[in-house]
C-alpha atoms as a PDB file:
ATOM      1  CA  UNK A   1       0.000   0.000   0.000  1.00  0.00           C
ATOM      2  CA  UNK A   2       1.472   3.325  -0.750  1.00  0.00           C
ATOM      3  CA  UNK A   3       1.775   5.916   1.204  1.00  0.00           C
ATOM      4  CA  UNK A   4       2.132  10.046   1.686  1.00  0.00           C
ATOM      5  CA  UNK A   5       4.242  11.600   4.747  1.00  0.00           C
ATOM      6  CA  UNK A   6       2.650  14.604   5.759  1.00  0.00           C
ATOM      7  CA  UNK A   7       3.902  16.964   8.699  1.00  0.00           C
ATOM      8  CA  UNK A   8       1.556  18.496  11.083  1.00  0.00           C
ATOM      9  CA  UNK A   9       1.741  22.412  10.876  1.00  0.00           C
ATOM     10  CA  UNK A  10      -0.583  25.449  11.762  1.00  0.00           C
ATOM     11  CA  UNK A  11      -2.305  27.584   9.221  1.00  0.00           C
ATOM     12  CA  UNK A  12      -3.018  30.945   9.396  1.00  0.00           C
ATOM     13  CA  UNK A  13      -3.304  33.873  12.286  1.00  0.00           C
ATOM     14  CA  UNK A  14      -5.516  31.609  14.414  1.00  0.00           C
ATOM     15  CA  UNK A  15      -2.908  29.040  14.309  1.00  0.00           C
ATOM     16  CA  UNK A  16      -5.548  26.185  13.223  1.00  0.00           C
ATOM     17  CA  UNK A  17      -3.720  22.469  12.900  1.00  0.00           C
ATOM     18  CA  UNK A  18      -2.940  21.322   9.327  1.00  0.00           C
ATOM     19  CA  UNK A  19      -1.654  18.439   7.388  1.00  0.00           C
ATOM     20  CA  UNK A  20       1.096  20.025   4.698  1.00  0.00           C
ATOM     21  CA  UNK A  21       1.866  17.668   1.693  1.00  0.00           C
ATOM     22  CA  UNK A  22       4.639  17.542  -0.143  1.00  0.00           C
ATOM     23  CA  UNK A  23       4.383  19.130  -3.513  1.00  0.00           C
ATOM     24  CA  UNK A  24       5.330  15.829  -5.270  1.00  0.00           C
ATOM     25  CA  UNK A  25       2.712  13.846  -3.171  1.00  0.00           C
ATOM     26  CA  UNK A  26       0.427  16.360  -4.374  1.00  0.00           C
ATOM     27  CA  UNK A  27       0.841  16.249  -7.658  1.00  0.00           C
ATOM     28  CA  UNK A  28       0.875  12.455  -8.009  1.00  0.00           C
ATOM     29  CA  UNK A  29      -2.142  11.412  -5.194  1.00  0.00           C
ATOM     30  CA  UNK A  30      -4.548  14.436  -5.573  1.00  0.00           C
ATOM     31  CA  UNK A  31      -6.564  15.697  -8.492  1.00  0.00           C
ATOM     32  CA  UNK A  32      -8.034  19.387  -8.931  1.00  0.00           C
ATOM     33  CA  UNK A  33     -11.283  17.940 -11.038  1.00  0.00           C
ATOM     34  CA  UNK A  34     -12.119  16.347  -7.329  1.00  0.00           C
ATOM     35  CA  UNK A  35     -11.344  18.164  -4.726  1.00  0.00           C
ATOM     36  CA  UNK A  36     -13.316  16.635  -2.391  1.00  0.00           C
ATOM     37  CA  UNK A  37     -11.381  13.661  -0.443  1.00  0.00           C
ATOM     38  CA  UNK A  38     -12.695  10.729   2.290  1.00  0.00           C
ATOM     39  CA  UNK A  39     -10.100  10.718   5.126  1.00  0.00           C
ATOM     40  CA  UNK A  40     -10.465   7.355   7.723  1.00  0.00           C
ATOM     41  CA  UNK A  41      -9.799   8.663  11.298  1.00  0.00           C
ATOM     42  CA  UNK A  42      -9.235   5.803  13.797  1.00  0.00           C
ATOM     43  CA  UNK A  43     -11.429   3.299  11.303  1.00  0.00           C
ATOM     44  CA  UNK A  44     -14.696   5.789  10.938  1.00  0.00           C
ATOM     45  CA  UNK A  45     -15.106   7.729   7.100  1.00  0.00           C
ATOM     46  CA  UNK A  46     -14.588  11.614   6.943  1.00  0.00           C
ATOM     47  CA  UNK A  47     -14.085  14.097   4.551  1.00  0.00           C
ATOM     48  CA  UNK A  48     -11.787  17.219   3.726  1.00  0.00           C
ATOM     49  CA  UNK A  49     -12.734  19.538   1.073  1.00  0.00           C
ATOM     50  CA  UNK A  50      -9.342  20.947  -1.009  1.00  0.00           C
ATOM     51  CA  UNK A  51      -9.103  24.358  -1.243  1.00  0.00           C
ATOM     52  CA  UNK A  52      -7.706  25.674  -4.647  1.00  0.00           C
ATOM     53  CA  UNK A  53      -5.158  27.194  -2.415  1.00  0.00           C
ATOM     54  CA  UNK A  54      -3.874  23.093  -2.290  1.00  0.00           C
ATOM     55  CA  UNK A  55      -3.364  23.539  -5.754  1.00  0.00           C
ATOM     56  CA  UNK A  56      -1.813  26.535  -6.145  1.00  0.00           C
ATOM     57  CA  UNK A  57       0.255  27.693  -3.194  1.00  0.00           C
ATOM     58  CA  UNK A  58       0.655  25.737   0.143  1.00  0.00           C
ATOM     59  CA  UNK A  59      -0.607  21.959  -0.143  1.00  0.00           C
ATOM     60  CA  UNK A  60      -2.502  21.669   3.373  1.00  0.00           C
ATOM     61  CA  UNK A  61      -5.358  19.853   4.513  1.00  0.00           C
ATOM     62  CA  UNK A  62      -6.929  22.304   6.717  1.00  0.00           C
ATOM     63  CA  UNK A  63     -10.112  20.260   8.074  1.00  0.00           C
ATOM     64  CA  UNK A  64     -11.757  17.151   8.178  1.00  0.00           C
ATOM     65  CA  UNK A  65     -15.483  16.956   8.584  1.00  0.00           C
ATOM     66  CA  UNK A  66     -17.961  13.844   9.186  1.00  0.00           C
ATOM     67  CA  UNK A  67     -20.333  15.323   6.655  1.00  0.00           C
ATOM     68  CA  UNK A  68     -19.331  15.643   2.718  1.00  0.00           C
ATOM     69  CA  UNK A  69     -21.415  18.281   3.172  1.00  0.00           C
ATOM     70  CA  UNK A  70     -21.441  19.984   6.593  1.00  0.00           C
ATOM     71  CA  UNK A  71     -23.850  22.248   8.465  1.00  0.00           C
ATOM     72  CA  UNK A  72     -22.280  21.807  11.855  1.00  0.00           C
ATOM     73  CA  UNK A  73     -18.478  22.709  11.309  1.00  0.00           C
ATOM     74  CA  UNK A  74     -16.888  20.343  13.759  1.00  0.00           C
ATOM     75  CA  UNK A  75     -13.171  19.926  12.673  1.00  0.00           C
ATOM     76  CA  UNK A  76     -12.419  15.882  13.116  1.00  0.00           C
ATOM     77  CA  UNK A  77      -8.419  17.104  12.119  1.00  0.00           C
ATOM     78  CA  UNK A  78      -7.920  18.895  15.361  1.00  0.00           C
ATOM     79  CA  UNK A  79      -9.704  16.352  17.322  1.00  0.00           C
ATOM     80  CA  UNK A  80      -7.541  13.748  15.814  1.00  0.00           C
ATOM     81  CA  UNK A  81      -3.841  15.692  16.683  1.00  0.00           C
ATOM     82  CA  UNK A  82      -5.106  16.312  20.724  1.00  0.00           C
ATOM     83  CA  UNK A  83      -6.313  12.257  20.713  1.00  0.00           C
ATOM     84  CA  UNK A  84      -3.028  10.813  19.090  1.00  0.00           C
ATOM     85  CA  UNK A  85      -0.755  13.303  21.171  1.00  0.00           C
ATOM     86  CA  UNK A  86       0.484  15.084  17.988  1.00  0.00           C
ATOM     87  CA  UNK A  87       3.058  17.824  18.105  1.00  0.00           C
ATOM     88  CA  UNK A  88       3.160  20.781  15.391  1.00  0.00           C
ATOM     89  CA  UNK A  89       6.209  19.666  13.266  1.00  0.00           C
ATOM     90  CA  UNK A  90       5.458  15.774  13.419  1.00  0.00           C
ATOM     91  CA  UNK A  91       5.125  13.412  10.675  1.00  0.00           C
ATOM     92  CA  UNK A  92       1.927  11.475  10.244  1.00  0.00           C
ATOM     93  CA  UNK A  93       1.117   9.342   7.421  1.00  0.00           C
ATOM     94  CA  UNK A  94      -1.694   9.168   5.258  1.00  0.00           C
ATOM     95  CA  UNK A  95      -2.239   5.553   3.041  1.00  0.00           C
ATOM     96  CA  UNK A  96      -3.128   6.163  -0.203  1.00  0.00           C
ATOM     97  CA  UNK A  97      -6.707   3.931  -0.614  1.00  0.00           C
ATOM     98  CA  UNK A  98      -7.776   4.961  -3.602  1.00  0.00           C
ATOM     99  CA  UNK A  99      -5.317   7.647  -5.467  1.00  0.00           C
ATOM    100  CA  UNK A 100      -7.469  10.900  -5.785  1.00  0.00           C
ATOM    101  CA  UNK A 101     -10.316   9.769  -3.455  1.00  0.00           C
ATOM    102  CA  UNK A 102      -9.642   8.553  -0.554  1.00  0.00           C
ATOM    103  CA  UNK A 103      -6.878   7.662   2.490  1.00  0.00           C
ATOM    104  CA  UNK A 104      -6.510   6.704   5.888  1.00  0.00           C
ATOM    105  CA  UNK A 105      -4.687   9.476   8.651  1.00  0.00           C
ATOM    106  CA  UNK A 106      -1.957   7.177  10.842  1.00  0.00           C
ATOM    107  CA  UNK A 107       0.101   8.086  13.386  1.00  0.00           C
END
């Protein structure tokens, strides 16, 4: 099973948890045309939008909701880092399930 490394950083002036990607992981596991991704936290199916920012500047995964779709904005990502103990600057691993679509998040 292949596999991306991605390193846990913080985005913005609210200092929000992220997942950066590599630029090369990017360009070979994720597609523009479907932005929209299914994440497996801990064995239960999620979902992260990709912002075109993904694709055109910084590769991060910013959140990760339970609803394709969401109404209530609960972010699974930073729920995920404070479970597993994750520090800002570790490496975490995300298995490629099906390239473009979908992955699992491992410590």
């Amino acid at each position: 099973m292949e596999e991306i490394q991605a390193r846990v950083t913080y985005q913005g002036s609210a200092r929000r948890p992220a997942l950066a990607i590599a630029f090369a992981d990017r360009n070979q596991y994720f597609s523009q045309a479907d932005p929209l991704i299914v994440i497996e936290l801990d064995g239960k199916k999620a979902y992260a939008k990709l912002q075109p920012s993904f694709f055109a500047h910084v590769s991060q995964i910013n959140t990760i909701y339970e609803d394709p779709h969401p109404v209530f904005r609960r972010n699974l990502l930073v729920e995920w880092i404070a479970k597993h103990k994750v520090k800002l600057g570790n490496k975490v691993r995300l298995q490629v399930m099906e390239r473009y679509r979908s992955f699992r998040l491992k410590v």
